[in-house]
Protein backbone atom coordinates (compact mmCIF):
# COMPACT_ATOMS: atom_id res chain seq x y z
CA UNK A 1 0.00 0.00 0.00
CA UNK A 2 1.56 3.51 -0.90
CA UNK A 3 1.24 6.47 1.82
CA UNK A 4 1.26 10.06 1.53
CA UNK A 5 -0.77 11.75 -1.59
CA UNK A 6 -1.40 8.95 -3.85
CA UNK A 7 -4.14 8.05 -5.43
CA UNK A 8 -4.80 5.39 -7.79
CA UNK A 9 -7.44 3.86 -10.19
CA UNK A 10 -8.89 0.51 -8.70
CA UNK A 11 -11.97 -1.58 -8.66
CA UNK A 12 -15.39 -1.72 -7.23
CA UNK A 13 -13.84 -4.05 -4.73
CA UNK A 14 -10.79 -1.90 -3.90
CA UNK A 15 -12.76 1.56 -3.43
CA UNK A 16 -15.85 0.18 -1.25
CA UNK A 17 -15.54 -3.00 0.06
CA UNK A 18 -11.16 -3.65 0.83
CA UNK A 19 -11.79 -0.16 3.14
CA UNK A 20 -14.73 -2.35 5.30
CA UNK A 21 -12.52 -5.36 5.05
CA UNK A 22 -9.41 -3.66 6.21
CA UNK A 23 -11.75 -2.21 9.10
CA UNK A 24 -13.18 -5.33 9.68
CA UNK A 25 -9.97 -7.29 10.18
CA UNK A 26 -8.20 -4.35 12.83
CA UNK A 27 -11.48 -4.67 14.84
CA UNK A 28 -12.58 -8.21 14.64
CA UNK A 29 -9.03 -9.55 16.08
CA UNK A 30 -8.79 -7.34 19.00
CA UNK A 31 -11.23 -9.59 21.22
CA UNK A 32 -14.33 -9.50 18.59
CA UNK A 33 -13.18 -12.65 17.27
CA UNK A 34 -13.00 -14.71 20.23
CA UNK A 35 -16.27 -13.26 21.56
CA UNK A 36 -14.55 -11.71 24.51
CA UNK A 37 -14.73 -8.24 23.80
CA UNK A 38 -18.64 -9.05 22.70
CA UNK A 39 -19.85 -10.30 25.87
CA UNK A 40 -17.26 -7.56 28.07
CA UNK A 41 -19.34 -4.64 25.95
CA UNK A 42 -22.98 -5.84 24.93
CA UNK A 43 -24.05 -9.10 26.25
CA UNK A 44 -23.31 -7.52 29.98
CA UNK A 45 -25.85 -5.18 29.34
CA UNK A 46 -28.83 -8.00 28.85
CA UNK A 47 -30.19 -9.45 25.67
CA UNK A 48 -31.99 -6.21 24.42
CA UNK A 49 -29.03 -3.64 25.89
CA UNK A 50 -26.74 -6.01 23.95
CA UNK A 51 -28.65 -5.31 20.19
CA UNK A 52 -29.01 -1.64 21.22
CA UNK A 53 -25.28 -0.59 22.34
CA UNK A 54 -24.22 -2.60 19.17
CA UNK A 55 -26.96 -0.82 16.66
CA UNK A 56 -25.31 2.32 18.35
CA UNK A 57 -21.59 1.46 18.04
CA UNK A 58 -22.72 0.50 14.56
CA UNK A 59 -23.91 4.35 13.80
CA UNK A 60 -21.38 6.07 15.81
CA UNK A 61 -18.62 3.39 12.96
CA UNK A 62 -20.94 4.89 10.37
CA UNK A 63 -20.51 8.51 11.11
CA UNK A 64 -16.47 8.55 11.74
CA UNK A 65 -15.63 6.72 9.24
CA UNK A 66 -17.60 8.83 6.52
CA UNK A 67 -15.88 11.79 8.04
CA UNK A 68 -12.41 9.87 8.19
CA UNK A 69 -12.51 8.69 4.77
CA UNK A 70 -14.23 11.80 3.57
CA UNK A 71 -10.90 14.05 5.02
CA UNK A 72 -8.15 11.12 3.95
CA UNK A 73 -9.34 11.23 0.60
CA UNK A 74 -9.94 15.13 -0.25
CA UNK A 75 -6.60 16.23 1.43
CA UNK A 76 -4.42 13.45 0.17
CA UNK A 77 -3.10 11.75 3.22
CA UNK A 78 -2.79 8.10 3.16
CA UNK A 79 -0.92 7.19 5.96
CA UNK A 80 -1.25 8.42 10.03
CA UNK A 81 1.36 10.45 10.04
CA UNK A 82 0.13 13.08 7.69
CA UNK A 83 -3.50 12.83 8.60
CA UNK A 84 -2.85 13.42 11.96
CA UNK A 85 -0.83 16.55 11.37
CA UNK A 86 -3.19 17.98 8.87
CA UNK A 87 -5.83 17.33 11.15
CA UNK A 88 -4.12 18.20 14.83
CA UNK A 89 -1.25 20.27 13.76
CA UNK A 90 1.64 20.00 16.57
CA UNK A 91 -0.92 18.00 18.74
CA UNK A 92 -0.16 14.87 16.12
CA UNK A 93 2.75 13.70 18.39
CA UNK A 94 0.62 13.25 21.10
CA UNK A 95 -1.99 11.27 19.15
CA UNK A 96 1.34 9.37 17.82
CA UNK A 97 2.13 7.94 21.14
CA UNK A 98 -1.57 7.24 21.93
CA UNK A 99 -1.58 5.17 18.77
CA UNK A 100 1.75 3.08 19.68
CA UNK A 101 0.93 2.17 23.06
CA UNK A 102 -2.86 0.67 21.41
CA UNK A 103 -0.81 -0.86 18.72
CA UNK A 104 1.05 -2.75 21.36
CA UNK A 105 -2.12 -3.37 23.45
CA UNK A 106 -3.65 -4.91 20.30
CA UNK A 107 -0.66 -6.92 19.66
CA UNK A 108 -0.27 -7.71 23.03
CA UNK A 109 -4.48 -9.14 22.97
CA UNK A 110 -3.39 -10.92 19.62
CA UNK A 111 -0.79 -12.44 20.84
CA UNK A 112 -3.06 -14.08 23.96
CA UNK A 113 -6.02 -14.75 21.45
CA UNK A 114 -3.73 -17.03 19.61
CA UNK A 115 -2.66 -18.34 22.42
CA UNK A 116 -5.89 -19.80 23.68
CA UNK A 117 -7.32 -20.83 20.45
CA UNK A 118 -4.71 -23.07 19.46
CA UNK A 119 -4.79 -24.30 22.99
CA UNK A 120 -7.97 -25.36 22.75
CA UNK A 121 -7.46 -27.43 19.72
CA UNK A 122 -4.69 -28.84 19.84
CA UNK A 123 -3.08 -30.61 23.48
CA UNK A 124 -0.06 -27.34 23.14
CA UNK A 125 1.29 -24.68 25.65
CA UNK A 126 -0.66 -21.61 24.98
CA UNK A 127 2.81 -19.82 23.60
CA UNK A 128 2.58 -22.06 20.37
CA UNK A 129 0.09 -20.24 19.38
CA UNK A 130 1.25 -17.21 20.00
CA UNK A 131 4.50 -18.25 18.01
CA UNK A 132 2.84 -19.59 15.45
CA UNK A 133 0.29 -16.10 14.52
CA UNK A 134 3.71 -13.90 15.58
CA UNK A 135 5.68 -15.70 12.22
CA UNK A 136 2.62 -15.83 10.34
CA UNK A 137 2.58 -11.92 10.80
CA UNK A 138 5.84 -10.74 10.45
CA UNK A 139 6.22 -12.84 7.08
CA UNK A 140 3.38 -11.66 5.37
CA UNK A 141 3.77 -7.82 6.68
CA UNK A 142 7.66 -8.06 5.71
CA UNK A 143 6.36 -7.84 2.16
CA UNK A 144 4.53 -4.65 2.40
CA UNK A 145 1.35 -3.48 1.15
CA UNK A 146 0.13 -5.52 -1.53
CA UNK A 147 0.65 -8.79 0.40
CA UNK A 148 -1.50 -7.57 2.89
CA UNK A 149 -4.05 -6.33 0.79
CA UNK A 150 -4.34 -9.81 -1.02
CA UNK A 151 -4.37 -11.06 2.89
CA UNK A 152 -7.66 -8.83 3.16
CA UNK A 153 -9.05 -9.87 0.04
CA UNK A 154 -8.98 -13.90 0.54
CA UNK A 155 -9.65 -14.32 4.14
CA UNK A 156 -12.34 -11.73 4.49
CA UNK A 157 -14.33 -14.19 2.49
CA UNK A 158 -13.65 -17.19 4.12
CA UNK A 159 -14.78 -15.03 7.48
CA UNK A 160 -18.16 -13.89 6.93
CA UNK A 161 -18.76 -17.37 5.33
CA UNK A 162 -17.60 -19.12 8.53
CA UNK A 163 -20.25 -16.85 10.91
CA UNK A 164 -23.32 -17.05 8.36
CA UNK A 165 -22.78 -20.88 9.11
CA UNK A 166 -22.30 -20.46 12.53
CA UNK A 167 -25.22 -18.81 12.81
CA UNK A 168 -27.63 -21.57 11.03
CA UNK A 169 -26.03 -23.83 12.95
CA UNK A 170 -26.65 -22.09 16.47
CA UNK A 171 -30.17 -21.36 15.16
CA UNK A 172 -30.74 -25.01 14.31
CA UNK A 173 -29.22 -26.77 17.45
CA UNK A 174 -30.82 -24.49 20.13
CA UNK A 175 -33.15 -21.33 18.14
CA UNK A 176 -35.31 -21.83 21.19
CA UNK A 177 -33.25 -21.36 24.04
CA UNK A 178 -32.20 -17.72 21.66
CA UNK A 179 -36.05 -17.03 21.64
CA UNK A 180 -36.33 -17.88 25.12
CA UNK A 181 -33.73 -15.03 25.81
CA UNK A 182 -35.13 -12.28 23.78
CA UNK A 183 -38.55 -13.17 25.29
CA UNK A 184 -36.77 -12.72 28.31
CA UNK A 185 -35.53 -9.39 27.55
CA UNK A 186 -33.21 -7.30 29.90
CA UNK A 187 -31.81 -3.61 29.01
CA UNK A 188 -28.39 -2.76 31.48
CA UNK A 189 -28.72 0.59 32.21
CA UNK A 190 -25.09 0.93 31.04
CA UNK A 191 -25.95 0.23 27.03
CA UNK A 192 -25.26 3.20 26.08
CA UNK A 193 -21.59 4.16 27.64
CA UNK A 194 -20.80 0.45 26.04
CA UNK A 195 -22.26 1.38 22.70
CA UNK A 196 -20.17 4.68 23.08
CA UNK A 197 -16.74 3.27 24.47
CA UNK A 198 -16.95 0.30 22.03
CA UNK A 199 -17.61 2.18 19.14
CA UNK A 200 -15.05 5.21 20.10
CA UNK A 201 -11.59 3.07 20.59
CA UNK A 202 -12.47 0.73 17.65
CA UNK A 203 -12.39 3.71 15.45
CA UNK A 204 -8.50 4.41 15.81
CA UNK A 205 -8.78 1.34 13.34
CA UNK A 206 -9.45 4.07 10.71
CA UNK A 207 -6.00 5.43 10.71
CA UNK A 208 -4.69 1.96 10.85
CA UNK A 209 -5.82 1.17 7.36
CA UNK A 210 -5.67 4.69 5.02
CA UNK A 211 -3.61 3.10 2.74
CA UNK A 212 -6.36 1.10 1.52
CA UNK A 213 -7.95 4.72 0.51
CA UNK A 214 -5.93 5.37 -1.85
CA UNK A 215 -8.31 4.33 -4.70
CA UNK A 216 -11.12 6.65 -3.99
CA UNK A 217 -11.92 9.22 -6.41
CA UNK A 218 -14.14 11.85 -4.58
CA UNK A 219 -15.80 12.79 -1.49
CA UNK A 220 -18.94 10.90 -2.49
CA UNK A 221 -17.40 7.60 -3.27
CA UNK A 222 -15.23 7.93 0.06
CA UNK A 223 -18.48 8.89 2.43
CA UNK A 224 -20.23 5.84 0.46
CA UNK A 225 -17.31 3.64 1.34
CA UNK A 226 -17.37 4.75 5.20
CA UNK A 227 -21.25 4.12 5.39
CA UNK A 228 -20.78 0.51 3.91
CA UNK A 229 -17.60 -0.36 6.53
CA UNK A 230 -19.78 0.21 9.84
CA UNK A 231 -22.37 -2.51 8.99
CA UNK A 232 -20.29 -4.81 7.13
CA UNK A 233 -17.68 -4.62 10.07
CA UNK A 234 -20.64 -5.29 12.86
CA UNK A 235 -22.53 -8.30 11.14
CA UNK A 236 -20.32 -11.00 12.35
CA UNK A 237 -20.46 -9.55 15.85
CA UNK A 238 -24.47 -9.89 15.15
CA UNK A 239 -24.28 -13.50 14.29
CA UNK A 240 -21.75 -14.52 17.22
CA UNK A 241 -23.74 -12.07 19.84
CA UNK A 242 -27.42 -13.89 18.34
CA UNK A 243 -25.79 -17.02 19.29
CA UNK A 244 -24.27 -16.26 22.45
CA UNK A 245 -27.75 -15.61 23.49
CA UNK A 246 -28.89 -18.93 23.56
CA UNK A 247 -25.91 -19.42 26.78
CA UNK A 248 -27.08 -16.11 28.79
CA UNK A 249 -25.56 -14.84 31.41
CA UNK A 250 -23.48 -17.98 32.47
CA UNK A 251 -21.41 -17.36 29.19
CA UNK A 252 -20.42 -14.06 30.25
CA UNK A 253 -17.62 -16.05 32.44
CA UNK A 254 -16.48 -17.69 29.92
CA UNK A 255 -12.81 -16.57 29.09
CA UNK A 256 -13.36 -17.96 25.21
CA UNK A 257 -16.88 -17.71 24.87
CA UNK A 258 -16.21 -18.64 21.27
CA UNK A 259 -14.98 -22.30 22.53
CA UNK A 260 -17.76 -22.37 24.93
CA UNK A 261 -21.03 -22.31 21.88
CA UNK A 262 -18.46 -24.42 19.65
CA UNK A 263 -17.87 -26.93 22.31
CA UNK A 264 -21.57 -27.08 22.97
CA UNK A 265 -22.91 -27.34 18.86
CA UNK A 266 -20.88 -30.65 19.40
CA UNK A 267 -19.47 -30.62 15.59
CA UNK A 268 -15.69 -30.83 15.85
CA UNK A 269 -15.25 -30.09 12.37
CA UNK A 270 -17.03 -26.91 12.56
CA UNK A 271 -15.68 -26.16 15.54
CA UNK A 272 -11.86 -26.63 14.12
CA UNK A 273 -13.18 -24.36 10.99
CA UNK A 274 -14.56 -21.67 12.81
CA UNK A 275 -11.02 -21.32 15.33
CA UNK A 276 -9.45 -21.49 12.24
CA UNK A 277 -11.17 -18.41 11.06
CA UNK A 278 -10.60 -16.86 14.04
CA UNK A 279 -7.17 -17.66 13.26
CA UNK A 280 -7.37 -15.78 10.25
CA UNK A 281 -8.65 -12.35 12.00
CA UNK A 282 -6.17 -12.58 14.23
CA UNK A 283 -3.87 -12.91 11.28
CA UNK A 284 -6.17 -10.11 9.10
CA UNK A 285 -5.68 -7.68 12.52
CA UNK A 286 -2.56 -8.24 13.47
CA UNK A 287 -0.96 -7.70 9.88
CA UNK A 288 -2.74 -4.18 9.76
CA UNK A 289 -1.61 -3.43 13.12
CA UNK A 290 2.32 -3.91 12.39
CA UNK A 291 2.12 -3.04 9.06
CA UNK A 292 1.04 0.26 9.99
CA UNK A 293 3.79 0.29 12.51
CA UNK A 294 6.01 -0.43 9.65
CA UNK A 295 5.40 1.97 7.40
CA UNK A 296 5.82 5.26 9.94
CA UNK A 297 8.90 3.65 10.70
CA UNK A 298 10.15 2.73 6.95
CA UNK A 299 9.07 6.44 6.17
CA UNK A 300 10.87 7.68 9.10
CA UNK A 301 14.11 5.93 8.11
CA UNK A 302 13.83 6.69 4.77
CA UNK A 303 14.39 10.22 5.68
CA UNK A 304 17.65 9.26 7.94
CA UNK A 305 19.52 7.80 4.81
CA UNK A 306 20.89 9.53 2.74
CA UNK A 307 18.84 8.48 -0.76
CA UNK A 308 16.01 7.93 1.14
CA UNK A 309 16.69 4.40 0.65
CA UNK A 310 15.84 1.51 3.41
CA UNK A 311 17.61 -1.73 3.87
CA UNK A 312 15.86 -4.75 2.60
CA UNK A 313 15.92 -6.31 5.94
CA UNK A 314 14.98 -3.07 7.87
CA UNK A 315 11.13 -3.93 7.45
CA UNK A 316 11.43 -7.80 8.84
CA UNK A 317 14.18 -7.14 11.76
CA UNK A 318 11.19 -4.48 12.88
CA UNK A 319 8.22 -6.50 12.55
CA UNK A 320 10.27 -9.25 14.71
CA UNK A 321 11.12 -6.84 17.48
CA UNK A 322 8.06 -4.89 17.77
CA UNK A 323 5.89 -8.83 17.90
CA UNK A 324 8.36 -9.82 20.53
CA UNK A 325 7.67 -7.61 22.96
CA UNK A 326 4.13 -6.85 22.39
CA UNK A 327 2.66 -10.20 22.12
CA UNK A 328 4.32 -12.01 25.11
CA UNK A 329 3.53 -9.09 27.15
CA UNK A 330 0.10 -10.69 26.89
CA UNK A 331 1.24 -13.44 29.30
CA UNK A 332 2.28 -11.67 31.92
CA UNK A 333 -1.89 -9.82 31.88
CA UNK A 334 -4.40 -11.94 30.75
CA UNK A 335 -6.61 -11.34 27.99
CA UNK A 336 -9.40 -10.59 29.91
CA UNK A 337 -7.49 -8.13 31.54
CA UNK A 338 -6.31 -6.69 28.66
CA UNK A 339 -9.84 -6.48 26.94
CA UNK A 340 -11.49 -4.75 30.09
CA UNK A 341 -8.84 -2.65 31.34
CA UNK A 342 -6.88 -1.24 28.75
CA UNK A 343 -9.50 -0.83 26.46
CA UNK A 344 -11.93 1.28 28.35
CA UNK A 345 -8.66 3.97 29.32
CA UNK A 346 -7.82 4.52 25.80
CA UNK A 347 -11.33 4.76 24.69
CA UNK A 348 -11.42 8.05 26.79
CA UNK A 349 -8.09 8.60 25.27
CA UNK A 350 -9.06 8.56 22.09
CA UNK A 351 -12.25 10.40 22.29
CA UNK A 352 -10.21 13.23 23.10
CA UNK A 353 -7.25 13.19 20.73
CA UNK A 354 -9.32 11.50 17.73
CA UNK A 355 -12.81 11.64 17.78
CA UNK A 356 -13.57 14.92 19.13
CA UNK A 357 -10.95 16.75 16.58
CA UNK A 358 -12.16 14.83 13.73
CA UNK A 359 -15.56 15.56 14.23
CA UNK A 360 -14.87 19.12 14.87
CA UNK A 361 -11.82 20.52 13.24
CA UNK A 362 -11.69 17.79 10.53
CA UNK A 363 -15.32 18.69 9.43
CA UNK A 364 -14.07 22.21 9.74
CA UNK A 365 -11.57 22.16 7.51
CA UNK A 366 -13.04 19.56 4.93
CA UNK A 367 -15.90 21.91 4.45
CA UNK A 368 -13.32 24.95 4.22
CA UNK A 369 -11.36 22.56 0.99
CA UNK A 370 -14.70 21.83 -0.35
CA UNK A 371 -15.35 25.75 -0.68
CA UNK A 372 -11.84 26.47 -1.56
CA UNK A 373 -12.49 23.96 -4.70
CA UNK A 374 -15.77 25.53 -6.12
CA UNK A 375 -13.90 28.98 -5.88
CA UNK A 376 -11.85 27.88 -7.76
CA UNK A 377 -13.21 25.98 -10.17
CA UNK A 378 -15.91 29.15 -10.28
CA UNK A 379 -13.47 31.18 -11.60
CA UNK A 380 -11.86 28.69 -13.88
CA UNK A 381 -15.43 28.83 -15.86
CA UNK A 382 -15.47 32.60 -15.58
C-alpha cells in the first residue's frame, strides 16, 4: 500500500468493500473474534441492551468513518502520520504515542487470542500459538502493502462465510433457548456508555488502514465507502452475539466464549473451521496493526539515509522486534485483563485526541477545501 498523496485507479472491490474489510480485520481480532470483547461490551448489558449498544456502536462506525474517509481522501493523506498533522497540527505527536501504546495493546491481545485458540485445539502450551500467529505476521507484513491487501481480500471471504454458518447452525441446534432469551428481555442501564466506548476506541482502526484509501476518487465515493464499513464490520459480531444468546448470562464467564457455543454445537469439524477463522482475523488484525507500525517507521528511516533508501531487511528485523515484545507481554496480563482494562482507558483517550478533533476541526476544515475547490473551479469557468 503507498502512503502520503497517492491516489490510484482501482476496482469496485478496492474503493468500497477492501476499506470495510481492512476495518473489519483491525477490529474483529482485538477480542471480537473470540467473543470476549462481545460479551465484556454488549451481552453484559442484557439481551436487548446487547442489540441496542451494538446498533449504536454501529452508527457512531458509520458517522467517523464517513468523516475519516471523507478528510483522507480530499486532502491526500494516506498514511497516520500526515493525517494526523493535517488534522491536529503539533498535537499529532501526542496522538502518535496514543496510537503506539494501542498498537502494542492490540498486539499484546493478539498475541493471547492465539494463544488460547490453538490451545484449545490442539493438546499445546498456549505460547505455540502465540508463536505460530507472531511468524505468520511478520512474514506476510515483511512484504509490504500488496501482500496484505491480497491477505484482506482472501480471508475476508472465508470469514463472513464461517459466521453465516455459525449462525444456522446455532439457530438449528438451540433457536429456542435464543427465543427464550429475547422473550426474556433485559436492558443494562449501562448500554449506552458500552455502545459509546466500544464504538469510540475501535475507530482508531481508521487510521490503521488509510492506505487502503488510496483508490477513492471523490468525497462521495469515500463517504459511500465509510457508510458501507460500519455494517459490514458489525454483522459478524451480530451473528456470534445472536448465538451467544442462547448461553445467557453464564457465558459471560467464559474466558473464550467462542470455545464455549463451539464446544456445545458438538461438531468438531465446525468447531476446528470456525477457530481457524478466528485464526485468520487474528492474522487479518494483526498484519494491519504492524504493518502500519512499519510503514511510519520505513518512512521515518527513509528520511535518515541519505537516498532515502531503506535496507531490505529493515522492514522484517522491525516487525520481529516490535511482535516480541508486544505479544508475550500478553502473558504476563491476561486477555481478559487486557480487553477490560486497557481498552476502556484509551477509549477516553481517544475520544479526546481522535474523535472529538475529527468531528470538529476535521469537518471544519473539509468543508473549508470543499469551498476552496468551487472557488476555484468558479473562476476557472469565468
Amino acid at each position: 500500500m503507498n502512503s502520503a498523496g497517492e491516489s490510484h485507479e482501482g476496482s469496485f472491490f478496492q474503493r468500497f468493500l477492501l476499506p470495510a474489510f481492512a476495518l473489519k480485520g483491525v477490529i474483529i481480532g482485538g477480542g471480537y473474534a473470540t467473543g470476549r470483547e462481545l460479551s465484556e461490551y454488549f451481552l453484559s448489558q442484557g439481551p436487548h441492551g446487547a442489540l441496542l449498544a451494538m446498533a449504536l456502536a454501529t452508527l457512531l462506525w458509520a458517522l467517523i468513518c464517513a468523516t475519516a474517509f471523507a478528510f483522507a481522501q480530499r486532502l491526500r493523506v494516506f498514511e497516520y502520520r500526515s493525517f494526523s498533522e493535517r488534522l491536529l497540527g503539533r498535537g499529532a505527536i501526542l496522538f502518535e504515542v496514543c496510537l503506539l501504546l494501542f498498537c502494542v495493546l492490540l498486539l499484546a491481545v493478539f498475541g493471547a487470542a492465539a494463544g488460547e485458540v490453538v490451545a484449545s485445539l490442539f493438546a499445546v502450551p498456549e505460547f505455540v500459538g502465540t508463536i505460530t500467529l507472531a511468524l505468520l505476521i511478520g512474514g506476510v507484513a515483511s512484504f509490504g502493502g500488496d501482500a496484505v491487501e491480497r491477505l484482506f481480500k482472501y480471508v475476508s471471504p472465508f470469514l463472513y462465510l464461517v459466521y453465516a454458518a455459525f449462525l444456522i447452525l446455532a439457530f438449528a441446534k438451540f433457536g429456542d433457548r435464543i427465543d427464550a432469551t429475547l422473550e426474556r428481555g433485559g436492558i443494562g442501564s449501562g448500554w449506552p456508555i458500552s455502545g459509546l466506548t466500544y464504538g469510540t476506541y475501535n475507530m482508531i482502526a481508521v487510521v490503521m488502514i488509510l492506505p487502503t484509501l488510496r483508490y477513492l476518487r471523490s468525497t462521495r465515493e469515500a463517504v459511500t465507502a465509510g457508510i458501507i464499513a460500519a455494517p459490514l464490520a458489525m454483522l459478524p459480531a451480530f451473528a456470534f452475539v445472536t448465538a451467544m444468546l442462547a448461553f445467557h448470562p453464564e457465558v459471560l464467564s467464559a474466558t473464550l466464549p467462542s470455545d464455549y457455543i463451539l464446544t456445545r454445537l458438538d461438531s468438531t469439524a465446525f468447531r476446528f473451521v470456525f477457530q481457524l477463522m478466528v485464526f485468520g482475523a487474528l492474522l487479518e488484525g494483526g498484519v494491519g496493526v504492524v504493518h502500519t507500525i512499519n510503514e511510519r517507521a520505513v518512512a521515518w528511516q527513509g528520511k535518515r539515509q541519505t537516498h532515502g533508501d531503506v535496507s531490505c531487511w529493515f522492514r522484517p528485523l522491525l516487525t520481529l522486534a516490535v511482535l516480541a515484545v508486544c505479544m508475550f507481554a500478553a502473558d504476563l496480563i491476561g486477555l481478559a485483563d487486557l480487553i477490560a482494562g486497557g481498552y476502556r482507558i484509551l477509549a477516553a483517550v481517544f475520544l479526546l485526541t481522535f474523535v472529538l478533533p475529527l468531528m470538529t476541526i476535521g469537518v471544519v476544515k473539509l468543508v473549508r477545501s470543499h469551498a476552496g475547490a468551487a472557488r476555484i473551479h468558479g473562476h476557472g469557468e469565468a
